[in-house]
Protein backbone atom coordinates (compact mmCIF):
# COMPACT_ATOMS: atom_id res chain seq x y z
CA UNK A 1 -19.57 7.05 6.62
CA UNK A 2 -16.70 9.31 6.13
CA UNK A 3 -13.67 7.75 5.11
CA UNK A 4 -11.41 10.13 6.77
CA UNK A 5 -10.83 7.02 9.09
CA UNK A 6 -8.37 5.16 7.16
CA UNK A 7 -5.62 6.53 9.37
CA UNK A 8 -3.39 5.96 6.30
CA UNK A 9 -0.62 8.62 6.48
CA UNK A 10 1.25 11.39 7.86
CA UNK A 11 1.96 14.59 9.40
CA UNK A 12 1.25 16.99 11.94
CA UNK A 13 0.45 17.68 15.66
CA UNK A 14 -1.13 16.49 18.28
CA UNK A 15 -1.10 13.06 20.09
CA UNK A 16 -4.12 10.57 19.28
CA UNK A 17 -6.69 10.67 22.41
CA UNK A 18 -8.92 7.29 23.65
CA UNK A 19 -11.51 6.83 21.21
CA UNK A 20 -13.97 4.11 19.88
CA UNK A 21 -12.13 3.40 16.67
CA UNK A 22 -9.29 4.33 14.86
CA UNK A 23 -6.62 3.94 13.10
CA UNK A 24 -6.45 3.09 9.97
CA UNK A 25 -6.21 -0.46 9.18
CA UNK A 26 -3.62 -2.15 8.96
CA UNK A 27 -1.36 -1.11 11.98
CA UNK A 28 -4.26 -2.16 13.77
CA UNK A 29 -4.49 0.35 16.03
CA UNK A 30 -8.06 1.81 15.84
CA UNK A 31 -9.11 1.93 19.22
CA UNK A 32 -10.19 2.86 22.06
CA UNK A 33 -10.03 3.15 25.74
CA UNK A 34 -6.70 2.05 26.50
CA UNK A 35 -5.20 -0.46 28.51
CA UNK A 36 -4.40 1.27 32.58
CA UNK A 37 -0.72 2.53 32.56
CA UNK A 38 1.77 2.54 35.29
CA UNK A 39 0.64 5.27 36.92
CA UNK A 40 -3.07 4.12 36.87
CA UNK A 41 -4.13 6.45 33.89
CA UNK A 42 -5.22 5.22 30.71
CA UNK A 43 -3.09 4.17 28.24
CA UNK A 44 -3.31 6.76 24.71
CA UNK A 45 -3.80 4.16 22.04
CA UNK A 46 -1.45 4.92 19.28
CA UNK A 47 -3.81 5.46 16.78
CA UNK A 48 -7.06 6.57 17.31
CA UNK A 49 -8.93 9.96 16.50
CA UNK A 50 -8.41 12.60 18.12
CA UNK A 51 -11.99 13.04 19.58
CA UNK A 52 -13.83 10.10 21.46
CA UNK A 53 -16.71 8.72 20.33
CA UNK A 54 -17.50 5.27 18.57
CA UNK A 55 -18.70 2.98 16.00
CA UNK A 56 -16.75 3.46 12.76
CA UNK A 57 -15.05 6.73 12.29
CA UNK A 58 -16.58 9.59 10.74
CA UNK A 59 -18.92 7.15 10.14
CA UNK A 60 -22.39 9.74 10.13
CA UNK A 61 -22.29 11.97 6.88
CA UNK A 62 -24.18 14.37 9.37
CA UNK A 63 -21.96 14.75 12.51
CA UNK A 64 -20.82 18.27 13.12
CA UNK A 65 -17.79 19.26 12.21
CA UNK A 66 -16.86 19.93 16.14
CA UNK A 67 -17.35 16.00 16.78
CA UNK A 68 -16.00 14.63 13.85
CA UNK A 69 -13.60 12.03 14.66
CA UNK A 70 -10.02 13.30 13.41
CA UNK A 71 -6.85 11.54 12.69
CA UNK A 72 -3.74 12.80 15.18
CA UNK A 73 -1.39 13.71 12.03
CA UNK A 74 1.68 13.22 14.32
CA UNK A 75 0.13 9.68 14.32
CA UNK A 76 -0.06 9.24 10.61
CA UNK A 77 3.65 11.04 10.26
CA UNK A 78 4.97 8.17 12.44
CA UNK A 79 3.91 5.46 10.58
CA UNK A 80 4.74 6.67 6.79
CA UNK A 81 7.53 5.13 6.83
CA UNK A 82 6.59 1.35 7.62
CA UNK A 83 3.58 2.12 5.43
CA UNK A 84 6.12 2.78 2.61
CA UNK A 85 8.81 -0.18 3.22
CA UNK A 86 5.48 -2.18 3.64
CA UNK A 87 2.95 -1.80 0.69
CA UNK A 88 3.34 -4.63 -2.59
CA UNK A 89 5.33 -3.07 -4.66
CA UNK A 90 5.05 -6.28 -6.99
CA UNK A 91 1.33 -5.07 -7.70
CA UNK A 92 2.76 -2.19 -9.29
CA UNK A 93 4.29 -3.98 -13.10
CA UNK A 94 0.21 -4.85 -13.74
CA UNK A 95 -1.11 -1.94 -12.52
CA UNK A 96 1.45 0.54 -14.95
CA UNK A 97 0.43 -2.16 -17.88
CA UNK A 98 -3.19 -0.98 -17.43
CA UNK A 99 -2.71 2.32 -17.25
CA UNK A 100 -0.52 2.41 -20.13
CA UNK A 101 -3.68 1.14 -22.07
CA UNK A 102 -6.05 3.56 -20.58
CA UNK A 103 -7.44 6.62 -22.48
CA UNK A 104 -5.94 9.84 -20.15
CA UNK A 105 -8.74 13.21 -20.02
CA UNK A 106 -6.12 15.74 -21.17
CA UNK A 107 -3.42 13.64 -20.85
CA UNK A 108 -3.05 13.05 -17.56
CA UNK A 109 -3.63 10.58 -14.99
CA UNK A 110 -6.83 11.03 -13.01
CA UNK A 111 -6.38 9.38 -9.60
CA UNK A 112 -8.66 9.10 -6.84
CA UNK A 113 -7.26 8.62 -3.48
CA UNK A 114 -10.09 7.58 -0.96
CA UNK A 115 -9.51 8.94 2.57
CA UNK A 116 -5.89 10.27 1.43
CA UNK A 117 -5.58 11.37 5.06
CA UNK A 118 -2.27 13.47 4.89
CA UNK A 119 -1.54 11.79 1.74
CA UNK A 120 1.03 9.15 2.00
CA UNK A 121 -0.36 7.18 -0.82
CA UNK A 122 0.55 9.82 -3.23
CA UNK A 123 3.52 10.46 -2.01
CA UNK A 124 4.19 6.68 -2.06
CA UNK A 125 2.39 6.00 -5.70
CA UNK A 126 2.81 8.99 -7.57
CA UNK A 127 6.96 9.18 -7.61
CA UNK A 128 6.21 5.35 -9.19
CA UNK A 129 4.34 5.88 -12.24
CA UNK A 130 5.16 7.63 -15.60
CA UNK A 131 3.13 10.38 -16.70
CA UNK A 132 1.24 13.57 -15.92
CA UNK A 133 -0.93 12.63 -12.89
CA UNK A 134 -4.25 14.54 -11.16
CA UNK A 135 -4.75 13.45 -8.09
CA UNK A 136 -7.96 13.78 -6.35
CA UNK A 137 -7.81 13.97 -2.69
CA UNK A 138 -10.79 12.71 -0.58
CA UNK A 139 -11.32 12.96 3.11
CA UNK A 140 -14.26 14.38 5.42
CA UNK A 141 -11.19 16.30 7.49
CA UNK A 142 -10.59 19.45 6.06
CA UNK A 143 -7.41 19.80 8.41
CA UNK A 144 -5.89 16.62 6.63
CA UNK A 145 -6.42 17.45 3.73
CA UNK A 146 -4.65 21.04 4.31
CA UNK A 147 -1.96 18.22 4.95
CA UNK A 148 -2.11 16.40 2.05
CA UNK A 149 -1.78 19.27 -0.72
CA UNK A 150 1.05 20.66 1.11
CA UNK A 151 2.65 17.59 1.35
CA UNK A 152 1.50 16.45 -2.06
CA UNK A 153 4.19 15.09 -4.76
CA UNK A 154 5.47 17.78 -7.70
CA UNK A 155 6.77 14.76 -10.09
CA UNK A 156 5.98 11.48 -11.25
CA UNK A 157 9.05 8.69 -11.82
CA UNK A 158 9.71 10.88 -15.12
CA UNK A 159 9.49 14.00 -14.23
CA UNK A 160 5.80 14.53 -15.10
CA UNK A 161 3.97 17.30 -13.14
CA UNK A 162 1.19 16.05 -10.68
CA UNK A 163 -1.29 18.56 -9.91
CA UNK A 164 -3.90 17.91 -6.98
CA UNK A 165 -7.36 18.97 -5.61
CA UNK A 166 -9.72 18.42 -2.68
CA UNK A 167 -12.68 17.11 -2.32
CA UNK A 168 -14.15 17.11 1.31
CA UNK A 169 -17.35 14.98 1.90
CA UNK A 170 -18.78 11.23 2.78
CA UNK A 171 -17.37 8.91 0.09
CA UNK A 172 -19.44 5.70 1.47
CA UNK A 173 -21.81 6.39 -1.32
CA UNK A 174 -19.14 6.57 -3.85
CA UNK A 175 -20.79 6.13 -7.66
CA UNK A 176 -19.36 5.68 -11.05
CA UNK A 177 -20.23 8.75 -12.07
CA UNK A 178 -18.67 10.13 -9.64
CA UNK A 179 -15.30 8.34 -10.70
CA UNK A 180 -16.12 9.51 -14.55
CA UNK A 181 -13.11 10.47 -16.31
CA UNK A 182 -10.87 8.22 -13.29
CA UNK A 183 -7.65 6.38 -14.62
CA UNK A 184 -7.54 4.86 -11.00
CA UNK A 185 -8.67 5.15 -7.40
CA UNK A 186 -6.65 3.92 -4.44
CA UNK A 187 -6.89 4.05 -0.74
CA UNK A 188 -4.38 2.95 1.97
CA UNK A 189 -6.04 1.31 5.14
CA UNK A 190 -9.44 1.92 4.64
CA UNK A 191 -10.85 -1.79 3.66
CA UNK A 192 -10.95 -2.53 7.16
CA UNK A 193 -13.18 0.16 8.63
CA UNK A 194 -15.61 -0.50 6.30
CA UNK A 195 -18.50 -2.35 6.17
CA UNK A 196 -19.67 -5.39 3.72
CA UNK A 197 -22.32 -3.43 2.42
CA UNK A 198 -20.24 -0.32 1.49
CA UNK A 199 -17.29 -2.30 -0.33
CA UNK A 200 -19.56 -3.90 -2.15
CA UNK A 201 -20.56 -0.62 -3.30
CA UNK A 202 -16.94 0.67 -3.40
CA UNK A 203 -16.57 -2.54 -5.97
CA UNK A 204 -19.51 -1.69 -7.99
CA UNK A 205 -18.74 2.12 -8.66
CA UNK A 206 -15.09 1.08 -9.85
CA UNK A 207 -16.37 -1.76 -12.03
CA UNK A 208 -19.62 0.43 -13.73
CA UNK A 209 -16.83 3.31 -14.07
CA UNK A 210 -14.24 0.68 -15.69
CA UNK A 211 -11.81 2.04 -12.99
CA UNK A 212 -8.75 -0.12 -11.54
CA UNK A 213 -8.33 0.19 -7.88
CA UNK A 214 -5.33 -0.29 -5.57
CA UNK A 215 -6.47 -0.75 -2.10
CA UNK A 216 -3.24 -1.49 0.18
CA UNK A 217 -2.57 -2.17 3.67
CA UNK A 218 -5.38 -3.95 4.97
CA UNK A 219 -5.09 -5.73 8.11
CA UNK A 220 -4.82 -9.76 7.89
CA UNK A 221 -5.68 -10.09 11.78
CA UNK A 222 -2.18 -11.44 12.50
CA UNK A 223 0.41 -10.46 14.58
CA UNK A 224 3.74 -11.75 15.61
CA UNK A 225 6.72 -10.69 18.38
CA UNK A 226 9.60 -11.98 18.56
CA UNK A 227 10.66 -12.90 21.59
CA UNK A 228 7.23 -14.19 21.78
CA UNK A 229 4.71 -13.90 24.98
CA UNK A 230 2.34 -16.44 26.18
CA UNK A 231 -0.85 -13.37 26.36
CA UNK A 232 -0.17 -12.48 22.83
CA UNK A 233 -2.26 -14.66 21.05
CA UNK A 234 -5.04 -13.77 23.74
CA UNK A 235 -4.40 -9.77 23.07
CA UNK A 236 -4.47 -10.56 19.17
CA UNK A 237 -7.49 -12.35 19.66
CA UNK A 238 -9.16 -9.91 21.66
CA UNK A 239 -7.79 -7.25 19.17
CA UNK A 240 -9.27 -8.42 16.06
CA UNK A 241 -12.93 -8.90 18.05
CA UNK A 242 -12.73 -5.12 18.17
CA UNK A 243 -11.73 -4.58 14.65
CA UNK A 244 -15.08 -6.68 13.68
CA UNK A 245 -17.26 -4.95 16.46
CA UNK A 246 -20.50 -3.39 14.96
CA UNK A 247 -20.66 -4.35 10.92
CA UNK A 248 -16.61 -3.06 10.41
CA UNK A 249 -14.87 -5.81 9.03
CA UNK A 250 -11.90 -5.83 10.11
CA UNK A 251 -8.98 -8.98 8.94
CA UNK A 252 -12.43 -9.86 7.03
CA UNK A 253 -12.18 -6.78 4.98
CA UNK A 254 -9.57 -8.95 2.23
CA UNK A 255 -11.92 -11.62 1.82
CA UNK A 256 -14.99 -9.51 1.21
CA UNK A 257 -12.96 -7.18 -1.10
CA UNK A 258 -11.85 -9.96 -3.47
CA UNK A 259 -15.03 -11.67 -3.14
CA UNK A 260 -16.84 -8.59 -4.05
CA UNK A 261 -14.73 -7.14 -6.96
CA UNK A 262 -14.73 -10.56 -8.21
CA UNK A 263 -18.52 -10.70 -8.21
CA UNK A 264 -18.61 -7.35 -10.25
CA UNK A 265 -16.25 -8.52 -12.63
CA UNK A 266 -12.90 -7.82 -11.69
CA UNK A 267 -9.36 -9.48 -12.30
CA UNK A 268 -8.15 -9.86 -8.59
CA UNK A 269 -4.13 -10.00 -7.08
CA UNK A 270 -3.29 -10.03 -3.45
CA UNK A 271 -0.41 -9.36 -2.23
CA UNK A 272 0.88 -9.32 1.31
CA UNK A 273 2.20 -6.08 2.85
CA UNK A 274 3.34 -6.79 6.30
CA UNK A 275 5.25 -4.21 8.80
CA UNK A 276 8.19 -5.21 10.00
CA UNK A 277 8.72 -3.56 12.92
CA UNK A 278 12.67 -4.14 14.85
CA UNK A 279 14.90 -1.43 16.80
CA UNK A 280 15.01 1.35 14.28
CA UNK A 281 11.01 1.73 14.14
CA UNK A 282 11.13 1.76 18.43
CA UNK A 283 8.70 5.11 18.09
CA UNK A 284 6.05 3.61 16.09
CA UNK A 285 6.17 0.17 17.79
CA UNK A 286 5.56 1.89 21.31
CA UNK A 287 2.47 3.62 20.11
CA UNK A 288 0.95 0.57 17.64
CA UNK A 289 1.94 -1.62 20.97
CA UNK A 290 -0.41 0.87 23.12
CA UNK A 291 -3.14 1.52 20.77
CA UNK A 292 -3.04 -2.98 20.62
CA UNK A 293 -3.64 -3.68 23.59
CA UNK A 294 -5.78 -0.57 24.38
CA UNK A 295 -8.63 -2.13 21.33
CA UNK A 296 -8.19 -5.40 23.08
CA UNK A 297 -8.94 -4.01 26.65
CA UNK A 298 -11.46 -1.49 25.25
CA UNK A 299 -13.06 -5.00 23.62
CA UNK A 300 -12.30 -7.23 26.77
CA UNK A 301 -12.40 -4.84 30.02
CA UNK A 302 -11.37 -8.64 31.95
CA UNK A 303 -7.63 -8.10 30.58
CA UNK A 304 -7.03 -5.01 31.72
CA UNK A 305 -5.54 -6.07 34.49
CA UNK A 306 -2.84 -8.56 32.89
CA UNK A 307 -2.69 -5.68 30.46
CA UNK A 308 -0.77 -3.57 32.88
CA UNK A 309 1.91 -5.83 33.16
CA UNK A 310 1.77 -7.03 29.56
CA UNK A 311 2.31 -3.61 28.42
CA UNK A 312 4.90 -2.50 30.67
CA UNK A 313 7.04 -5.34 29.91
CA UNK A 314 6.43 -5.01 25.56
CA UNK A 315 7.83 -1.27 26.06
CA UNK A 316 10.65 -2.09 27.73
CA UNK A 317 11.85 -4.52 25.56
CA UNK A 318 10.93 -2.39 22.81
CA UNK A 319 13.22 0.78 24.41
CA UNK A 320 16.07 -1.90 24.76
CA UNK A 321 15.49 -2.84 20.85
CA UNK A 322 14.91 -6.43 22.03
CA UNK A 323 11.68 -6.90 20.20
CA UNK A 324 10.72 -7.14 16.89
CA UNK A 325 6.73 -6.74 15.57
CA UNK A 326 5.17 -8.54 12.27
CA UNK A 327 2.17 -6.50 11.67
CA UNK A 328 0.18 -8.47 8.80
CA UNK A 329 -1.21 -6.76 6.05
CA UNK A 330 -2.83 -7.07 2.38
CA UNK A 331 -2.63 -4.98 -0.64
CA UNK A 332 -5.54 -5.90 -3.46
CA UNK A 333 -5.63 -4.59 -6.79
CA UNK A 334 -8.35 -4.96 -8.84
CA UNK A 335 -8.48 -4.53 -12.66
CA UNK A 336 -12.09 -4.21 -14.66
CA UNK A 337 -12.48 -6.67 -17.11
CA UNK A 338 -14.10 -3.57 -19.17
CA UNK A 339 -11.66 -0.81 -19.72
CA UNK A 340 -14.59 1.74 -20.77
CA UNK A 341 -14.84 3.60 -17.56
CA UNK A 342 -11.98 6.41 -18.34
CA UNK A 343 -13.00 8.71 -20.88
């Protein structure tokens, strides 16, 4: 499985087309087929690849390049922002003490960012930490990560250089060596599109490498509007079925992460990292709203119908800045007992 599918970050071209899964995590907007629009069409979910197809994204090490599943950057662009406001910055104080502690190849940071996407993690992370930083950019989309090095930060909080490279390939068979010389790996929305079987193995690579990892904006499976709608608990519920559908894991993802980092040895935190989505995030809300419902249609073809209406009604109140969106989320970071990983 590529991990190009966490859907994490940011910019570019191109609106997201109907596909089987999507977005990244936590916006929870992976999806699908789309709820039928007013004028009988189907709705674009707001996050989904670019190409159709299904099961997890990217999720065959050997699908051609022409059917990959790709990320809409204008997609990831839109949703920096909340991404930003929204990951646990109170994870951050622990995090800096271990890496203080950690032995640095050259003196400098070695971060791997899972799935970077267009690389709103590092933009997010790197501006936070002290130090000379190397960031190491993987994704299975060689367009993102064109993206992501443009994009990519020029100074840590004090003034540090960060230098970056690519790596392009399936990272679902991550292994410690792989990671060897890592002060940390992080990922933004990827938990969720994975399955039990390959965080497990995400756990056990980071804990054999003595690696810390920072794994934020996972989605929690909750959801809540304010003014509030009778069908929205049935849309949530119908939402999160899709997340789960196959062996993904979906709101499950949390769970399975602490329980498996845990199991290798790890010191655990959660912390929440919620959107909160009112009148000055109307552009983002209008496409999560659509790629919502369109996962919970795509998972329960009975509700398209209701979904019409349902729809119609959310973006209205959403152009008249009468609604406001709680999109749950989790941030985990998990620190190796051992420290023996980094050399």
């Amino acid at each position: 499985m590529s991990m190009t599918a966490t859907g994490s970050d940011a910019p570019g071209q191109g609106a997201p087309r109907a596909a089987g899964t999507g977005t990244a995590g936590q916006d929870g907007t992976r999806s699908g087929t789309g709820a039928v629009g007013q004028d009988g069409n189907r709705v674009v979910p707001g996050a989904g690849p670019t190409t159709s197809g299904s099961g997890a994204p990217g999720r065959r090490a050997d699908t051609p390049d022409d059917d990959m599943p790709r990320y809409a950057p204008q997609w990831l662009q839109l949703r920096e922002g909340a991404d930003a406001a929204a990951r646990a910055a109170d994870l951050l104080d622990p995090l800096r003490i271990r890496l203080a502690n950690l032995p640095r190849r050259g003196g400098d940071l070695v971060i791997h960012d899972l799935g970077c996407g267009t690389g709103s993690m590092g933009r997010w992370l790197a501006p936070r930490l002290d130090g000379a930083q190397h960031w190491v950019l993987h994704d299975r989309d060689p367009y993102l990560l064109h993206f992501a090095t443009v994009g990519s930060p020029s100074a840590a909080a004090d003034g540090s250089r960060v230098t970056v490279t690519t790596q392009r390939g399936d990272i679902s068979r991550l292994t410690a060596d792989a990671l060897t010389g890592a002060s940390l790996v992080t990922a933004s929305a990827l938990l969720d599109v994975l399955t039990r079987e390959e965080i497990d193995r995400l756990a056990a690579a980071c804990a054999d490498a003595g690696v810390p990892a920072l794994l934020t904006l996972s989605v929690a499976g909750r959801v809540e509007f304010a003014p509030g709608d009778p069908l929205d608990a049935e849309f949530a519920e119908a939402f999160n079925a899709h997340q789960r559908r196959g062996d993904l894991l979906g709101p499950d993802a949390i769970t399975a992460a602490c329980e498996a980092f845990d199991r290798h040895g790890a010191t655990v935190r959660v912390h929440p990292s919620p959107w909160r989505l009112g009148p000055d995030e109307a552009a983002l809300t209008e496409e999560w709203l659509r790629g919502w419902v369109g996962a919970a249609v795509e998972q329960r073809p009975e509700l398209a119908e209701r979904a019409e209406s349902y729809l119609r009604s959310r973006l209205a109140a959403c152009a008249a800045g009468e609604l406001s969106v709680v999109v749950h989320h989790s941030d985990v970071l998990a620190l190796p007992r051992s420290t023996g990983g980094a050399k």
